[in-house]
C-alpha atoms as a PDB file:
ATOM      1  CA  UNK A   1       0.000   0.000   0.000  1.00  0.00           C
ATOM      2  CA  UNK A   2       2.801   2.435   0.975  1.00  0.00           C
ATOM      3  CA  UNK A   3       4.408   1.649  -2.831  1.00  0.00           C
ATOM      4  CA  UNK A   4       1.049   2.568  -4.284  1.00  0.00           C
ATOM      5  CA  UNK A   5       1.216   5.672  -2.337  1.00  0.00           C
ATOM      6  CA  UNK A   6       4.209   6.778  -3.742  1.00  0.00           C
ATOM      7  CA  UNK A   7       3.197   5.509  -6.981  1.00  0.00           C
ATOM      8  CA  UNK A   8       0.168   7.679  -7.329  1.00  0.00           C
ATOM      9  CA  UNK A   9       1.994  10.832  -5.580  1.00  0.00           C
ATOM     10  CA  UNK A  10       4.517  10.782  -7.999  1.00  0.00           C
ATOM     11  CA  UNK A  11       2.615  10.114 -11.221  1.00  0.00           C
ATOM     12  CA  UNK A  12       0.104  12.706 -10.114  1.00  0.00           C
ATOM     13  CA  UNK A  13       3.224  15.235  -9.501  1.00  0.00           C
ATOM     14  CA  UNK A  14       5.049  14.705 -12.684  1.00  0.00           C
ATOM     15  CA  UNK A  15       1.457  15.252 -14.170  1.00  0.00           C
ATOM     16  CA  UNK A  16       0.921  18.461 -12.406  1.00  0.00           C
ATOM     17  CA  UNK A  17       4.100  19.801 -13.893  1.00  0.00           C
ATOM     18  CA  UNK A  18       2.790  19.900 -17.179  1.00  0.00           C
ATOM     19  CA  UNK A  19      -0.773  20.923 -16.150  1.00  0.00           C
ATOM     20  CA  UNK A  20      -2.491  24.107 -14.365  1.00  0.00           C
ATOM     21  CA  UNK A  21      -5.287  21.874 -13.809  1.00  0.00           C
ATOM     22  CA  UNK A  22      -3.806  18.999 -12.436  1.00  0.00           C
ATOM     23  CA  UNK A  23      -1.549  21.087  -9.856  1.00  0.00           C
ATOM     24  CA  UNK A  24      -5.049  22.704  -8.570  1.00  0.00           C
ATOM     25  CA  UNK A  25      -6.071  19.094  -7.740  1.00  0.00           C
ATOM     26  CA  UNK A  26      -2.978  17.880  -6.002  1.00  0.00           C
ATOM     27  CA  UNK A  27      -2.661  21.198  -4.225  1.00  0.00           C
ATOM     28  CA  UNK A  28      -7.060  20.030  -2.920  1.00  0.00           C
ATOM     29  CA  UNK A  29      -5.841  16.504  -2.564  1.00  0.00           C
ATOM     30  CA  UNK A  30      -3.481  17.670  -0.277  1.00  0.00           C
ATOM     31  CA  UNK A  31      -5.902  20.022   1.491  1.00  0.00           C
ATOM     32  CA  UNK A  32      -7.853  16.570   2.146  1.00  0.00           C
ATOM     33  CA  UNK A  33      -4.776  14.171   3.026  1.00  0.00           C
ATOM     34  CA  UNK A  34      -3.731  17.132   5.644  1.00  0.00           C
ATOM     35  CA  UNK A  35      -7.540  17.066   7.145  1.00  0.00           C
ATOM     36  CA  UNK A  36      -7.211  12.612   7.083  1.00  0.00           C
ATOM     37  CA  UNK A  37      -3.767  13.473   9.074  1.00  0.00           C
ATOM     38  CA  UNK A  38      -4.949  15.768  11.392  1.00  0.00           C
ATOM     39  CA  UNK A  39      -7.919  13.411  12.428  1.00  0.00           C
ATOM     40  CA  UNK A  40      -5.634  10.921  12.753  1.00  0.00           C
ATOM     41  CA  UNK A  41      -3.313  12.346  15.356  1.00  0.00           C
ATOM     42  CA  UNK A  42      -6.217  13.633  17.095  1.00  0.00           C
ATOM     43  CA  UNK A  43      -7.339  10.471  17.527  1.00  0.00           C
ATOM     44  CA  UNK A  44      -4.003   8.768  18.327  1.00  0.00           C
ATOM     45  CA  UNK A  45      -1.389  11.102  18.159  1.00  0.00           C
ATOM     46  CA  UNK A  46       2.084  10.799  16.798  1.00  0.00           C
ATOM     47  CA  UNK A  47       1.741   6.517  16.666  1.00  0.00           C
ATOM     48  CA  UNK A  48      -1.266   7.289  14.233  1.00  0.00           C
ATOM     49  CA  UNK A  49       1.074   7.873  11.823  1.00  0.00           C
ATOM     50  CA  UNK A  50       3.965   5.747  12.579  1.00  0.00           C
ATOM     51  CA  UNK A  51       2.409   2.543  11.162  1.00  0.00           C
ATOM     52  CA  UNK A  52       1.563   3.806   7.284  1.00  0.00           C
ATOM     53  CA  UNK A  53       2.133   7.502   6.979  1.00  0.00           C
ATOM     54  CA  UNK A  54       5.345   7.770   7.626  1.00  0.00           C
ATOM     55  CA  UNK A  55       7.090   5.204   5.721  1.00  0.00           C
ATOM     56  CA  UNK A  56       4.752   6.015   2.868  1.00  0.00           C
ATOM     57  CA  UNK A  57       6.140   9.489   2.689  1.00  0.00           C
ATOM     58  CA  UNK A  58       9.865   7.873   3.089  1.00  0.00           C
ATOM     59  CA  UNK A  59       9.104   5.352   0.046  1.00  0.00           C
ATOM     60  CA  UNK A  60       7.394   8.512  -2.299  1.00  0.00           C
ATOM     61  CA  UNK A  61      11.041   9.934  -1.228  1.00  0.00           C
ATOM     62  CA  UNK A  62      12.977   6.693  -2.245  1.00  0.00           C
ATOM     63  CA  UNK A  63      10.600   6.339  -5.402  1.00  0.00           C
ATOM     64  CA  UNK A  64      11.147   9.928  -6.589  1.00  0.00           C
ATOM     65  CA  UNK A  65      15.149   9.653  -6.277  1.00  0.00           C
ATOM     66  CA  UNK A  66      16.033   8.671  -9.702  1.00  0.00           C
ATOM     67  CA  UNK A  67      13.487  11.045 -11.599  1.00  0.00           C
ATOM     68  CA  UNK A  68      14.637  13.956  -9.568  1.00  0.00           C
ATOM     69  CA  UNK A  69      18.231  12.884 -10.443  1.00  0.00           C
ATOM     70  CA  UNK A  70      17.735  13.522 -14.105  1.00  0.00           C
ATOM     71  CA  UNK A  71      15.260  16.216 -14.458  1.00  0.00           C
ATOM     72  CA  UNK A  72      16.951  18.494 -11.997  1.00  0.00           C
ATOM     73  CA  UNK A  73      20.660  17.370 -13.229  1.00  0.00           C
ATOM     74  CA  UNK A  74      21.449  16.320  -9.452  1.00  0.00           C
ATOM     75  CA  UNK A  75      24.984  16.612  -8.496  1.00  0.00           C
ATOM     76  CA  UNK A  76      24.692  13.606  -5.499  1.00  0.00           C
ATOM     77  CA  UNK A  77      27.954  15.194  -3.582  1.00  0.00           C
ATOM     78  CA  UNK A  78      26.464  18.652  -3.470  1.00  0.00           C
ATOM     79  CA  UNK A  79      23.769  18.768  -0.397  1.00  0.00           C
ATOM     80  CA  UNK A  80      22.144  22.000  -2.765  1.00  0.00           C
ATOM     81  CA  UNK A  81      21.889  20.041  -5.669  1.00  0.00           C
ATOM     82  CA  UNK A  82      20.577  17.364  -3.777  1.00  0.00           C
ATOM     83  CA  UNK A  83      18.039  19.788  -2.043  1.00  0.00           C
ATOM     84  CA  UNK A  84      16.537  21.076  -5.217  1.00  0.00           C
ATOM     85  CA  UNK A  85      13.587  18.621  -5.257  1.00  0.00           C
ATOM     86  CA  UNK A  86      12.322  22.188  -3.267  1.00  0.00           C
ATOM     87  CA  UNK A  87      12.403  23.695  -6.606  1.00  0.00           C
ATOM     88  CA  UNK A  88      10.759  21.039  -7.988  1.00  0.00           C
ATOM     89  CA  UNK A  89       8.268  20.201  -5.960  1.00  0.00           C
ATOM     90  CA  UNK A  90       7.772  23.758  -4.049  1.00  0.00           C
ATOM     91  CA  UNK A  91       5.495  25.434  -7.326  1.00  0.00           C
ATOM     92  CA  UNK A  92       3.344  22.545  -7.333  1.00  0.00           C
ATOM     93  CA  UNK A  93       2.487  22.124  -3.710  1.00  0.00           C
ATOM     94  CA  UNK A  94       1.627  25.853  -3.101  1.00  0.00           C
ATOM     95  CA  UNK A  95       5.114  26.913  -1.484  1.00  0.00           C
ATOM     96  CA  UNK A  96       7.515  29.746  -1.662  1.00  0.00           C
ATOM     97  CA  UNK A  97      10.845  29.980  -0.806  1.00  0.00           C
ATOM     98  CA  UNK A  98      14.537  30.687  -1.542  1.00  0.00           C
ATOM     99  CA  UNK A  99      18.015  29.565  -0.346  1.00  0.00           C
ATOM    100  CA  UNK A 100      20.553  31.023   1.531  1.00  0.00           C
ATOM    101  CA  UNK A 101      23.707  30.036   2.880  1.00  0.00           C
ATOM    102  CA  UNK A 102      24.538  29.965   7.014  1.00  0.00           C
ATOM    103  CA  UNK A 103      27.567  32.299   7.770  1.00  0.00           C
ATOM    104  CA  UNK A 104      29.371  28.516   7.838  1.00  0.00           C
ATOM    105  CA  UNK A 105      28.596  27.442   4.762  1.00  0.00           C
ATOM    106  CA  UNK A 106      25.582  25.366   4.989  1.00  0.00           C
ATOM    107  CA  UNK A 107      22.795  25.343   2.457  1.00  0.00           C
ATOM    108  CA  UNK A 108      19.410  26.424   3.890  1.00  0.00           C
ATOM    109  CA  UNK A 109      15.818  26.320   2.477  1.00  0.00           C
ATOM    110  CA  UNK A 110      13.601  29.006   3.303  1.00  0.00           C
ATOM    111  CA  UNK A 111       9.701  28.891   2.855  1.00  0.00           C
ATOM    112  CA  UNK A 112       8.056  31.749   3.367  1.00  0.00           C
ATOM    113  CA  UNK A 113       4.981  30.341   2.596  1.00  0.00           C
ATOM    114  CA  UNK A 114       3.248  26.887   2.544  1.00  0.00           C
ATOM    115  CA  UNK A 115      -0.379  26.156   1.976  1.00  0.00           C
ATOM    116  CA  UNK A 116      -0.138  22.831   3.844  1.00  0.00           C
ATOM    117  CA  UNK A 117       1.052  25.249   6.549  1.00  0.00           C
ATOM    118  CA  UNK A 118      -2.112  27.301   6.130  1.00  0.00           C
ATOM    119  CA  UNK A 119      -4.214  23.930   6.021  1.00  0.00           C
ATOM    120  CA  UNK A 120      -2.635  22.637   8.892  1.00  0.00           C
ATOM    121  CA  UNK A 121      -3.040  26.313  11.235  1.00  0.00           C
ATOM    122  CA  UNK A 122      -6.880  26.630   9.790  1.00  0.00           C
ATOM    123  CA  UNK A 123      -7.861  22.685  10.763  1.00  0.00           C
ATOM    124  CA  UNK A 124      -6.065  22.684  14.322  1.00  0.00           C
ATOM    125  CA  UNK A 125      -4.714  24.240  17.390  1.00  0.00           C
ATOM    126  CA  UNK A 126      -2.679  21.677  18.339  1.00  0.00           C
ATOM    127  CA  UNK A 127       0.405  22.955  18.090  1.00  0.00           C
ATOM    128  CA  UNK A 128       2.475  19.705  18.663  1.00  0.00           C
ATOM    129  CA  UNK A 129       0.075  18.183  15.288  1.00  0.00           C
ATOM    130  CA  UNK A 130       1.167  21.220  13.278  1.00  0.00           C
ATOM    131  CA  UNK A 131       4.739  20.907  14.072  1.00  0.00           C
ATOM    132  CA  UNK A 132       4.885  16.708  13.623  1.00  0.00           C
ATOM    133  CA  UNK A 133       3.560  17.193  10.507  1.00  0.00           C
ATOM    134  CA  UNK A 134       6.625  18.705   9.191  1.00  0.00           C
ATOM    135  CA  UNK A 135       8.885  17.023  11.905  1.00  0.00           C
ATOM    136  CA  UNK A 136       8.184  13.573  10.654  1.00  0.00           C
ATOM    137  CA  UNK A 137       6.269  13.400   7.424  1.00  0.00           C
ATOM    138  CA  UNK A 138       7.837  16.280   5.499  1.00  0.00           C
ATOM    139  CA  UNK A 139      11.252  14.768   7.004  1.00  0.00           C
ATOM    140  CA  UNK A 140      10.702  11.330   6.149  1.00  0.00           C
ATOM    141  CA  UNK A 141       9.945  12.336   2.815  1.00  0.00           C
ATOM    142  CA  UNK A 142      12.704  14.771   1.922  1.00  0.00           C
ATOM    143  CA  UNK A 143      15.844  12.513   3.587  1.00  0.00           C
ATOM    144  CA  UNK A 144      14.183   9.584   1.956  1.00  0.00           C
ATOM    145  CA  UNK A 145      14.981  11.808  -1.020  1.00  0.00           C
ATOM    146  CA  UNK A 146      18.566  12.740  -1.025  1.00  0.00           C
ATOM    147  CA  UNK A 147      19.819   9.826   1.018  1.00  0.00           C
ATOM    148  CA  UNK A 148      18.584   7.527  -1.942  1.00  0.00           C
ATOM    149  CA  UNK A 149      20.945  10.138  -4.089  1.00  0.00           C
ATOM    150  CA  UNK A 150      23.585   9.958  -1.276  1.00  0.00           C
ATOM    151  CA  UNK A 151      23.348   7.996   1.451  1.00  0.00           C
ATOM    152  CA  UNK A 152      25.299  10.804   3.609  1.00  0.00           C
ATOM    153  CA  UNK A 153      22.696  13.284   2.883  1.00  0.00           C
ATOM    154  CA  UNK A 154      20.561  14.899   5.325  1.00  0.00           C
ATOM    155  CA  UNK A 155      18.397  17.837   6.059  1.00  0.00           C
ATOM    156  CA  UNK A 156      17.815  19.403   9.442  1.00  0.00           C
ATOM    157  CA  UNK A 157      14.458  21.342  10.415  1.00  0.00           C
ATOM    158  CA  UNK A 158      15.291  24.374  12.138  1.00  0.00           C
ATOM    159  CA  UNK A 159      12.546  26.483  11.835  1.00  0.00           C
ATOM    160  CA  UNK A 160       8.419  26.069  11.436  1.00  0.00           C
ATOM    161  CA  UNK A 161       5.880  28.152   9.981  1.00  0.00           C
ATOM    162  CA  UNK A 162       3.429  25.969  11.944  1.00  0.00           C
ATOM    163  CA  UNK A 163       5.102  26.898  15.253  1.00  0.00           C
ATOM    164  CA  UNK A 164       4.830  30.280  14.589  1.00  0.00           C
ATOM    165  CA  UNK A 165       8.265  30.783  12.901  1.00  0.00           C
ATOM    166  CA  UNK A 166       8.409  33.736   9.965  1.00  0.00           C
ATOM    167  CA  UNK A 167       9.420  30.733   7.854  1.00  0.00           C
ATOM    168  CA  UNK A 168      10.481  27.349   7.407  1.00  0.00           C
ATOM    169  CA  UNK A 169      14.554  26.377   7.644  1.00  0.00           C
ATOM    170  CA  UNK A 170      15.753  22.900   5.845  1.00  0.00           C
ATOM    171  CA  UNK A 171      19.383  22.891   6.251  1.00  0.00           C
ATOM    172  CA  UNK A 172      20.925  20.639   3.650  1.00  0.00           C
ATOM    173  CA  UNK A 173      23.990  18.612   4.647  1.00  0.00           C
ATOM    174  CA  UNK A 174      25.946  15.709   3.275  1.00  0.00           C
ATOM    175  CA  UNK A 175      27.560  14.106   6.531  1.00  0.00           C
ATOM    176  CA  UNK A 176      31.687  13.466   6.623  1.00  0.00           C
ATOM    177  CA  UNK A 177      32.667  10.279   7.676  1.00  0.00           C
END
């Protein structure tokens, strides 16, 4: 089930690229998965989404690798490179942001502005459900990403829209052994 979740997420993305139309309906059909999620950890909290949600983002992550890889030209020793699945996916879901470099060096995302953000502040005040959301499924998804490009990869949340943040922070790293 988690395959044909990544499955469908990706076809439906690489669809939306192409299409005005189809974008609008990922951008609802996220708008609905974000309400199912919500419920969910209302119900049961974080283990709610431990069992399927989760891993399903982390296998959309693995499944996207390798079409990322050529339509963005990935360089897989450059955490940046790696990292531009933002600028790829980022139109499509509704966000805006930019990068930046830390005064040492690191590459940072920064959202300004996220509609699953909005969906998640509009559908609860449960602060802990807004930040998780990002903490573990947005996570999953994105170091499922680069670490099936390199398996040192990683990105750090530093910063949360959803916890009241002025924007999001992804630092991009490739770790040294």
């Amino acid at each position: 089930m988690k395959k044909l979740f990544a499955v469908y997420l990706h076809s439906m993305m690489r669809l939306a690229e192409k299409s005005p139309v189809v974008t609008r309906l990922v951008r609802k059909s996220n708008t609905l998965l974000v309400k199912v999620l919500v419920k969910q950890y209302e119900k049961k909290g974080l283990p709610g989404w431990q069992s399927f949600w989760i891993p399903a983002f982390a296998e959309y992550g693995k499944y996207r690798a390798p079409y990322l890889v050529d339509k963005m030209n990935i360089d897989s020793h450059s955490p940046r490179s790696i990292g531009s699945y933002h600028d790829y996916e980022d139109p499509i879901f509704g966000v805006t942001g930019h990068w930046e470099v830390s005064a040492t060096g690191e590459d940072i995302r920064v959202e300004t502005a996220c509609s699953a953000c909005d969906d998640l502040q509009r559908l609860t005040n449960n602060r802990a459900c807004r930040g998780d959301f990002c903490k573990h499924l947005v996570a999953a998804m994105e170091n499922a990403t680069g670490q099936a490009i390199n398996e040192k990869y990683r990105v750090d949340i530093i910063s949360l829209l959803t916890e009241d943040e002025q924007a999001c922070r992804f630092v991009h790293r490739i770790e040294r052994s």
